[in-house]
N, C-alpha and C. Protein backbone atom coordinates (compact mmCIF):
# COMPACT_ATOMS: atom_id res chain seq x y z
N UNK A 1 90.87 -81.91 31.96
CA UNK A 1 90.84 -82.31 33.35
C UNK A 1 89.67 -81.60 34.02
N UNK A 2 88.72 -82.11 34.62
CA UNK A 2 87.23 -81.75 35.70
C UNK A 2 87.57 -82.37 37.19
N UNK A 3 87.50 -81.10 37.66
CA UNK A 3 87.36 -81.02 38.94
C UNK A 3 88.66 -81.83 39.96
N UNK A 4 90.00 -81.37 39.21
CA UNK A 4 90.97 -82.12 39.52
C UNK A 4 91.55 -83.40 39.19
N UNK A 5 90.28 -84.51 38.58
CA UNK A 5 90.71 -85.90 38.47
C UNK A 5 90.89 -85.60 36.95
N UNK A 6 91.80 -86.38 36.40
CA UNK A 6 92.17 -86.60 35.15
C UNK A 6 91.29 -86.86 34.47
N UNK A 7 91.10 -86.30 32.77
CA UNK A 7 90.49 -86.74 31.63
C UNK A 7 91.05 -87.51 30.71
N UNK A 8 90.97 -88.84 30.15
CA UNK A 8 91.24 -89.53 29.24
C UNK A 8 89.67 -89.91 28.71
N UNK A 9 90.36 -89.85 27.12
CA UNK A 9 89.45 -89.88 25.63
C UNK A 9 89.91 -90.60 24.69
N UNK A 10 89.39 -91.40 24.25
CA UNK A 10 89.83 -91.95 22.70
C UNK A 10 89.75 -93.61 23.12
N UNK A 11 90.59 -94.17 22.17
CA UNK A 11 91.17 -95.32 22.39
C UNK A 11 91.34 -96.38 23.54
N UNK A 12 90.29 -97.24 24.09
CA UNK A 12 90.61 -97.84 25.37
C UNK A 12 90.64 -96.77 26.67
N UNK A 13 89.26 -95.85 26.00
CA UNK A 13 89.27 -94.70 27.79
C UNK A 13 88.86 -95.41 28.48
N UNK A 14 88.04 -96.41 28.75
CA UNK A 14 88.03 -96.65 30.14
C UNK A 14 89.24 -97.39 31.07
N UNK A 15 89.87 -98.39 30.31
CA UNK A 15 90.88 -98.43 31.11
C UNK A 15 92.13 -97.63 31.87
N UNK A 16 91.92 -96.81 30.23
CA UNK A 16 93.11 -95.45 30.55
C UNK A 16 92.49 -94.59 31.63
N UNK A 17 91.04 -94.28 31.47
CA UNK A 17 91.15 -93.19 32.51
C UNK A 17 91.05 -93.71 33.55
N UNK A 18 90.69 -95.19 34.02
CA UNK A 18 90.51 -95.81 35.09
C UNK A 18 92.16 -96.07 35.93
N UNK A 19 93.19 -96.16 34.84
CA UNK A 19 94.74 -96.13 35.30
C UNK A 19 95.15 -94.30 35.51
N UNK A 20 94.33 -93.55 34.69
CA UNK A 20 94.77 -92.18 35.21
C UNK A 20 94.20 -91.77 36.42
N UNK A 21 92.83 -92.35 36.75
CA UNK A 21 92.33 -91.83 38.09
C UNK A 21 93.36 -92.86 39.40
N UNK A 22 93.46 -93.78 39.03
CA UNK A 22 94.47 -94.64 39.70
C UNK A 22 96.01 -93.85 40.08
N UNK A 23 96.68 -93.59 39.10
CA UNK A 23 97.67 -93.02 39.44
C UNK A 23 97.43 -91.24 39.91
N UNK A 24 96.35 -90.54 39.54
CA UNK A 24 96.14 -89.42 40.58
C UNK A 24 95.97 -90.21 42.06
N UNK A 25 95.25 -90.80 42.29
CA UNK A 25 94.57 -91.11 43.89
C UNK A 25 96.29 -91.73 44.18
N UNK A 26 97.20 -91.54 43.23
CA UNK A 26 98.30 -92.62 43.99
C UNK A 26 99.24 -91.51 44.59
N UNK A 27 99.13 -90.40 43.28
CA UNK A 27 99.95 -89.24 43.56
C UNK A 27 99.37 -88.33 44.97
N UNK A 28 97.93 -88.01 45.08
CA UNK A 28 97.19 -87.37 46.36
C UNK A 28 97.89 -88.31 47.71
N UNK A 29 97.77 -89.73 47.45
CA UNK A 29 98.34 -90.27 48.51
C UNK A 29 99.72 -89.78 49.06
N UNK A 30 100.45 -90.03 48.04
CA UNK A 30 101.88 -89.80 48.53
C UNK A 30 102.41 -88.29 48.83
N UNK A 31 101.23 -87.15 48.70
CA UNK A 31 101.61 -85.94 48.89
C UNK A 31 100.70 -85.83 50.02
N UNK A 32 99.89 -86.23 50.17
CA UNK A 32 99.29 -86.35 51.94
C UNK A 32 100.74 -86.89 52.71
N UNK A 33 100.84 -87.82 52.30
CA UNK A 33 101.91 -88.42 53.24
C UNK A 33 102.65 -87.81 53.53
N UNK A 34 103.50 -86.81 52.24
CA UNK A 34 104.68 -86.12 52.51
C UNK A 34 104.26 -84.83 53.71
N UNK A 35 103.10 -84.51 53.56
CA UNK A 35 102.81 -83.73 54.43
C UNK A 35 102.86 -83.81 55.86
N UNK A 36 102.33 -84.80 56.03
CA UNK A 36 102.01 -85.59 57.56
C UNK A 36 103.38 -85.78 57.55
N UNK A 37 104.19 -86.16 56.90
CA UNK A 37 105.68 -86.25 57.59
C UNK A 37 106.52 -85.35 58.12
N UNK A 38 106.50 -84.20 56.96
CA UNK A 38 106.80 -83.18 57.15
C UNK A 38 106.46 -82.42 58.78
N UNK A 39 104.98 -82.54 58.73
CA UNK A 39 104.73 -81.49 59.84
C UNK A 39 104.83 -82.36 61.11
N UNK A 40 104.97 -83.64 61.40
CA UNK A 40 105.33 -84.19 62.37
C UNK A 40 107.11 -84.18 62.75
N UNK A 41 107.84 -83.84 61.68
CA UNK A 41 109.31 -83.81 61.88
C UNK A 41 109.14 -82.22 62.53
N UNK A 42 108.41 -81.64 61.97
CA UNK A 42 108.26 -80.21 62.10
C UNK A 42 108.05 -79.50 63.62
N UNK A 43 107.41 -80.31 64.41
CA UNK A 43 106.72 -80.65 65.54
C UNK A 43 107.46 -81.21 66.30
N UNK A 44 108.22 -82.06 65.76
CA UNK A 44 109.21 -82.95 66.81
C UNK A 44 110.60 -82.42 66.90
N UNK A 45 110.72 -81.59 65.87
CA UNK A 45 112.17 -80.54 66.18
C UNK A 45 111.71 -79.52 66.83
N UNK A 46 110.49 -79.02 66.64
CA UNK A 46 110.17 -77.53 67.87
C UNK A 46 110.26 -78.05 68.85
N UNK A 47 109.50 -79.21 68.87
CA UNK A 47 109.42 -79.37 70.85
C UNK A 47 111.14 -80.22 71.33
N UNK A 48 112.05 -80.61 70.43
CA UNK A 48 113.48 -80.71 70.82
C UNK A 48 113.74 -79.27 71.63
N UNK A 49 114.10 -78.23 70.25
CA UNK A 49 114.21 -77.24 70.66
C UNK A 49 113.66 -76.48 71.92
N UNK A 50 112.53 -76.11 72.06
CA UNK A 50 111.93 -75.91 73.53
C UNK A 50 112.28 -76.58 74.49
N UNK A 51 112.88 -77.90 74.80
CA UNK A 51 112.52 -78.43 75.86
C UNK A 51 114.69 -78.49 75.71
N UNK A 52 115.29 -77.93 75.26
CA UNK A 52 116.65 -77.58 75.13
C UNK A 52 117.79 -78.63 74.50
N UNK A 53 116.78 -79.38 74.04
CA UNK A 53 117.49 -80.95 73.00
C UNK A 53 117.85 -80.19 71.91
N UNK A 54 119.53 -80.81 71.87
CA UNK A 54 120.05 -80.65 70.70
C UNK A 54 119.98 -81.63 69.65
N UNK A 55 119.87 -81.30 68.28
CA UNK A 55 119.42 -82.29 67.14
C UNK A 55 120.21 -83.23 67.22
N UNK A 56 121.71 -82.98 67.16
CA UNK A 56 122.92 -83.50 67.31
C UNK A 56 122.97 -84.36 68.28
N UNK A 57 122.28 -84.53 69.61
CA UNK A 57 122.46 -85.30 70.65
C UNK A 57 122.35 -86.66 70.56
N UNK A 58 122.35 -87.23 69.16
CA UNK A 58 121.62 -88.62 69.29
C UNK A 58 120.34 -88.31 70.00
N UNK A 59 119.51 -89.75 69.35
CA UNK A 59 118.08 -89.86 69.90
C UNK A 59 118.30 -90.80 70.83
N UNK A 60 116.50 -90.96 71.28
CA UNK A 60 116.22 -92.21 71.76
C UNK A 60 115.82 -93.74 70.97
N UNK A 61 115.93 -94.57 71.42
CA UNK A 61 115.37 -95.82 70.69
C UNK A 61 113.96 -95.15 70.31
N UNK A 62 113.65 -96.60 69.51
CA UNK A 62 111.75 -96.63 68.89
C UNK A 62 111.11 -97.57 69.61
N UNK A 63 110.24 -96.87 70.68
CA UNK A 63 109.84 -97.93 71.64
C UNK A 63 108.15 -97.90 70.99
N UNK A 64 107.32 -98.84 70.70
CA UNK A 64 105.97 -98.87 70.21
C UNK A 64 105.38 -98.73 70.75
N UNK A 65 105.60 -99.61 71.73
CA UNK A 65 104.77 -100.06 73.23
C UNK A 65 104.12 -97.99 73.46
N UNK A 66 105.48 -97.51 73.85
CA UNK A 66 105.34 -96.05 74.68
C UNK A 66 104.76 -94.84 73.59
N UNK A 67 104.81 -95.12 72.02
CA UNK A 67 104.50 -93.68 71.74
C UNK A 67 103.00 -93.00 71.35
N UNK A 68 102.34 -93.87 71.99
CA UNK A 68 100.95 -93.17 72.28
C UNK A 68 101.04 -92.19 73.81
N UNK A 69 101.64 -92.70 74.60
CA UNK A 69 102.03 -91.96 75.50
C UNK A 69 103.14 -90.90 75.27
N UNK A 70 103.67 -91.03 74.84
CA UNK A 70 104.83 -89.91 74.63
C UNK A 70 104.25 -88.94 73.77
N UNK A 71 103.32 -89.37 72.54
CA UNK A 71 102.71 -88.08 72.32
C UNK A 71 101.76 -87.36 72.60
N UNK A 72 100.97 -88.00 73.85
CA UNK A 72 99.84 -87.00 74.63
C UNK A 72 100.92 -86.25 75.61
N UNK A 73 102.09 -87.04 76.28
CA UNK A 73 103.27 -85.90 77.00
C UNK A 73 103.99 -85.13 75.94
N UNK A 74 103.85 -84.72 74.31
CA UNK A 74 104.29 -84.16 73.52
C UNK A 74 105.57 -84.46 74.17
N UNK A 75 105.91 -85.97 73.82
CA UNK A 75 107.31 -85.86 74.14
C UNK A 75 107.92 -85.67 72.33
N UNK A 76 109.29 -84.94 72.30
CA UNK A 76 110.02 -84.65 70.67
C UNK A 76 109.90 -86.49 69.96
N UNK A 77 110.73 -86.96 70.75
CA UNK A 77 110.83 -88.55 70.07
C UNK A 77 109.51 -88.96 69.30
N UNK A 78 108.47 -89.05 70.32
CA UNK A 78 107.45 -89.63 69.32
C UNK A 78 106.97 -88.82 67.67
N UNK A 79 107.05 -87.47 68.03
CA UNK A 79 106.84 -86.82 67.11
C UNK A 79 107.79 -86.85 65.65
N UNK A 80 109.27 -87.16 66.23
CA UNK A 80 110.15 -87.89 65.25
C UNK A 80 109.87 -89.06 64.89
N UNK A 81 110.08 -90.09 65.55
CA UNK A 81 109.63 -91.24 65.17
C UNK A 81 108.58 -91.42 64.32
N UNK A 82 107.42 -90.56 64.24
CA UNK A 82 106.22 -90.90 63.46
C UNK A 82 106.36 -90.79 62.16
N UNK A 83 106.91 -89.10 62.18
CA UNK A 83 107.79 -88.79 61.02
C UNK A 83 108.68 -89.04 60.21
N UNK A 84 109.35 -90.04 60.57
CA UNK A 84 110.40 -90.98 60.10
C UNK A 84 109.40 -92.18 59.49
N UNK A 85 108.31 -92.38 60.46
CA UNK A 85 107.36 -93.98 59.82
C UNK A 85 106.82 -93.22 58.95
N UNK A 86 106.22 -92.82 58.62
CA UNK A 86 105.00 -91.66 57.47
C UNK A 86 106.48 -91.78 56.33
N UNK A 87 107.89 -91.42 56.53
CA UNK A 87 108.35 -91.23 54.91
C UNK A 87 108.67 -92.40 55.00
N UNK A 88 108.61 -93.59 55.73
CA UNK A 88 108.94 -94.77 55.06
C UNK A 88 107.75 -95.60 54.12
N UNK A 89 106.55 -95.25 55.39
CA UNK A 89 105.31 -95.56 55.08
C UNK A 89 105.25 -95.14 53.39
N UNK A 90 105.27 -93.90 52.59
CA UNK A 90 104.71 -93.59 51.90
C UNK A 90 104.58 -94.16 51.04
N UNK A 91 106.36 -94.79 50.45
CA UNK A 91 106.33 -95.91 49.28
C UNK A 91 105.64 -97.05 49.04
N UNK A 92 105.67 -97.40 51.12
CA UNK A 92 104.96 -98.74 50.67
C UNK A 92 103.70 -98.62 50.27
N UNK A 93 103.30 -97.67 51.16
CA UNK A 93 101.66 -96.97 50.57
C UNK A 93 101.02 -97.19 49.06
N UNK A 94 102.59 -96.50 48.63
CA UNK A 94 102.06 -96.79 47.02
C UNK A 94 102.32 -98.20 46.46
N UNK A 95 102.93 -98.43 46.48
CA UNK A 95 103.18 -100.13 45.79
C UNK A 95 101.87 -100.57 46.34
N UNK A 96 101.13 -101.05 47.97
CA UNK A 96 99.90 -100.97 48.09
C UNK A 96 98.45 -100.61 47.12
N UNK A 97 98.96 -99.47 46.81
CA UNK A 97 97.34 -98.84 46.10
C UNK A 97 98.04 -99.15 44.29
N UNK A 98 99.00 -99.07 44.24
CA UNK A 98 99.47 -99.78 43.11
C UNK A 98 98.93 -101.01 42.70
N UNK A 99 99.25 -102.27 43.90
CA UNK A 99 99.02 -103.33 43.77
C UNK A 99 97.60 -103.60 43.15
N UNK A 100 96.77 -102.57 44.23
CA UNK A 100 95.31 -102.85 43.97
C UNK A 100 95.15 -102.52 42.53
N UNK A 101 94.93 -101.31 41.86
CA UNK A 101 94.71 -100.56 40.64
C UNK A 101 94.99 -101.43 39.88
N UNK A 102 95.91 -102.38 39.67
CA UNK A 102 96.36 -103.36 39.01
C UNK A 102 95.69 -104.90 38.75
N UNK A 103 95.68 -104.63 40.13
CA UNK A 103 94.28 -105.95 40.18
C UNK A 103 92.70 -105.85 39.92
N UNK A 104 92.50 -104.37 40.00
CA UNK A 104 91.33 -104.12 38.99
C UNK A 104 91.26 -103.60 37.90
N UNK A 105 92.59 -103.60 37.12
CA UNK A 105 92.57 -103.47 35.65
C UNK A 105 93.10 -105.08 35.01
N UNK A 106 93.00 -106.11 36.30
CA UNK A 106 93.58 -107.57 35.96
C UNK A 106 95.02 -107.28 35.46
N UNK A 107 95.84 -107.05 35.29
CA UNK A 107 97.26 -106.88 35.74
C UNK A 107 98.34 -107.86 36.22
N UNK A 108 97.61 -108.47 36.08
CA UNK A 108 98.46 -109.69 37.16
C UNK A 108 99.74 -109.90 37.09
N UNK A 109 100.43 -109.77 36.21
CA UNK A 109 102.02 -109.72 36.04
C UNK A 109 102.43 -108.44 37.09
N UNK A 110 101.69 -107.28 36.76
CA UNK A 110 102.33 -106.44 37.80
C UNK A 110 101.58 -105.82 39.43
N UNK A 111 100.26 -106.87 39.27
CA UNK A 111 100.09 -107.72 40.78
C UNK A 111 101.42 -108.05 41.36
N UNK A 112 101.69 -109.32 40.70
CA UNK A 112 103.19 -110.05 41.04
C UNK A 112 104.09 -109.53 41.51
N UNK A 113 104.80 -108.44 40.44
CA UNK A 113 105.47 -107.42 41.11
C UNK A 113 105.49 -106.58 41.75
N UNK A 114 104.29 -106.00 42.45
CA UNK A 114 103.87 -105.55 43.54
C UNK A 114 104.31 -106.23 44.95
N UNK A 115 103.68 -107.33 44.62
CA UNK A 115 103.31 -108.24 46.10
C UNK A 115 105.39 -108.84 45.94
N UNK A 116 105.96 -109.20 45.17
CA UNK A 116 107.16 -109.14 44.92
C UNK A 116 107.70 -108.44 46.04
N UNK A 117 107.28 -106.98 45.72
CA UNK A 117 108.20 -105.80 46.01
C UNK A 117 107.81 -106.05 47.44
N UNK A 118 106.49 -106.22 47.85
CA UNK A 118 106.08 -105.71 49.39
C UNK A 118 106.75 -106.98 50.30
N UNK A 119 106.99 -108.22 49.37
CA UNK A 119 107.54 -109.25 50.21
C UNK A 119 109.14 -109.10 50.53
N UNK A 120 109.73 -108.38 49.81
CA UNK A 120 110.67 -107.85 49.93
C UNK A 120 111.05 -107.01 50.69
N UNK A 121 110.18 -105.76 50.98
CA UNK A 121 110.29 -104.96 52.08
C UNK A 121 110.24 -105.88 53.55
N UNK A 122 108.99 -106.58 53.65
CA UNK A 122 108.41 -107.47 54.57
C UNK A 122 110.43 -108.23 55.15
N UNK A 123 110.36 -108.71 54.22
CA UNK A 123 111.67 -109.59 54.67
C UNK A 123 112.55 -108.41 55.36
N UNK A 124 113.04 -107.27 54.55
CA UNK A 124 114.14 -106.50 55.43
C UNK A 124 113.16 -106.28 56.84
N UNK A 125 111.99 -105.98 57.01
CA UNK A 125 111.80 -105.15 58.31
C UNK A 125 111.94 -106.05 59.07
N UNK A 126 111.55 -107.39 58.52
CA UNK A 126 111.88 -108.70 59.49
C UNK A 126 113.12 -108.88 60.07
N UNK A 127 113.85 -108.93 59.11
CA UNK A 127 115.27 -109.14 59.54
C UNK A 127 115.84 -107.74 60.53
N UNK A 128 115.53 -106.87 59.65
CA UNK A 128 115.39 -105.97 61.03
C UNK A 128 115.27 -106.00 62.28
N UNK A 129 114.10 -106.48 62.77
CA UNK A 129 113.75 -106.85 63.68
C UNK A 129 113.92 -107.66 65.04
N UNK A 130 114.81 -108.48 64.45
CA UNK A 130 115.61 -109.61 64.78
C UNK A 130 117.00 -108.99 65.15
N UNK A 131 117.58 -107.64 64.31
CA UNK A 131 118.98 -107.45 65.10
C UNK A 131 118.86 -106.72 66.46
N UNK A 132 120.00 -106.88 66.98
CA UNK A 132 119.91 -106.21 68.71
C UNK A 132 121.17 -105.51 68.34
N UNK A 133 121.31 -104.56 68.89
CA UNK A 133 122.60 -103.25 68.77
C UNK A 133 122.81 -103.44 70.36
């Protein structure tokens, strides 16, 4: 291994190392992510705490429209909320950079199941979307 990115040798290296540099850049992704999630939950429970919100209190809704504003007023919610999108985000992230890597090693069967998977997500957030509480 040089300079962090994976070494593959022998037998079909370029594809292999082209699927090992693929699945590092997939793994860096999803540990950025975990980070950014982390320190935004991290952020959004201090400023609960400071401002005398209990965790326990139930939240607020997820308003879109408002959380560019709520986080220049460092309001807690947005800072949760983001944090909550970032660990949902991450998977899809990867099936994403999955999808691709796949389509430039021609892949196409597990293209398919990629775009499969993401149409699948697609449908729950939809339907999601659509319920009212």
């Amino acid at each position: 291994m040089t300079g962090g990115m994976p070494d593959v040798q022998g037998a079909g290296a370029p594809s292999e190392a082209r699927a090992a540099v693929d699945e590092y850049r997939i793994g860096r992704l999803l540990i950025a992510m975990t980070y950014v999630a982390v320190g935004l939950l991290v952020v959004g429970f201090a400023l609960m705490i400071a401002d005398g919100i209990s965790p326990l209190s139930g939240g607020p809704g997820l308003d879109l429209a408002t959380i560019g504003s709520q986080l220049l007023a460092l309001d807690p919610a947005a800072f949760l909320w983001l944090g909550l999108m970032a660990v949902v985000a991450a998977p899809i992230g990867r099936v994403i950079v999955a999808g691709i890597a796949y389509a430039r090693q021609a892949d196409w069967l597990m293209v398919a199941i990629a775009l499969g998977i993401l149409a699948i997500i697609a449908i729950g957030v939809g339907s999601a979307l659509t319920v009212t509480v």
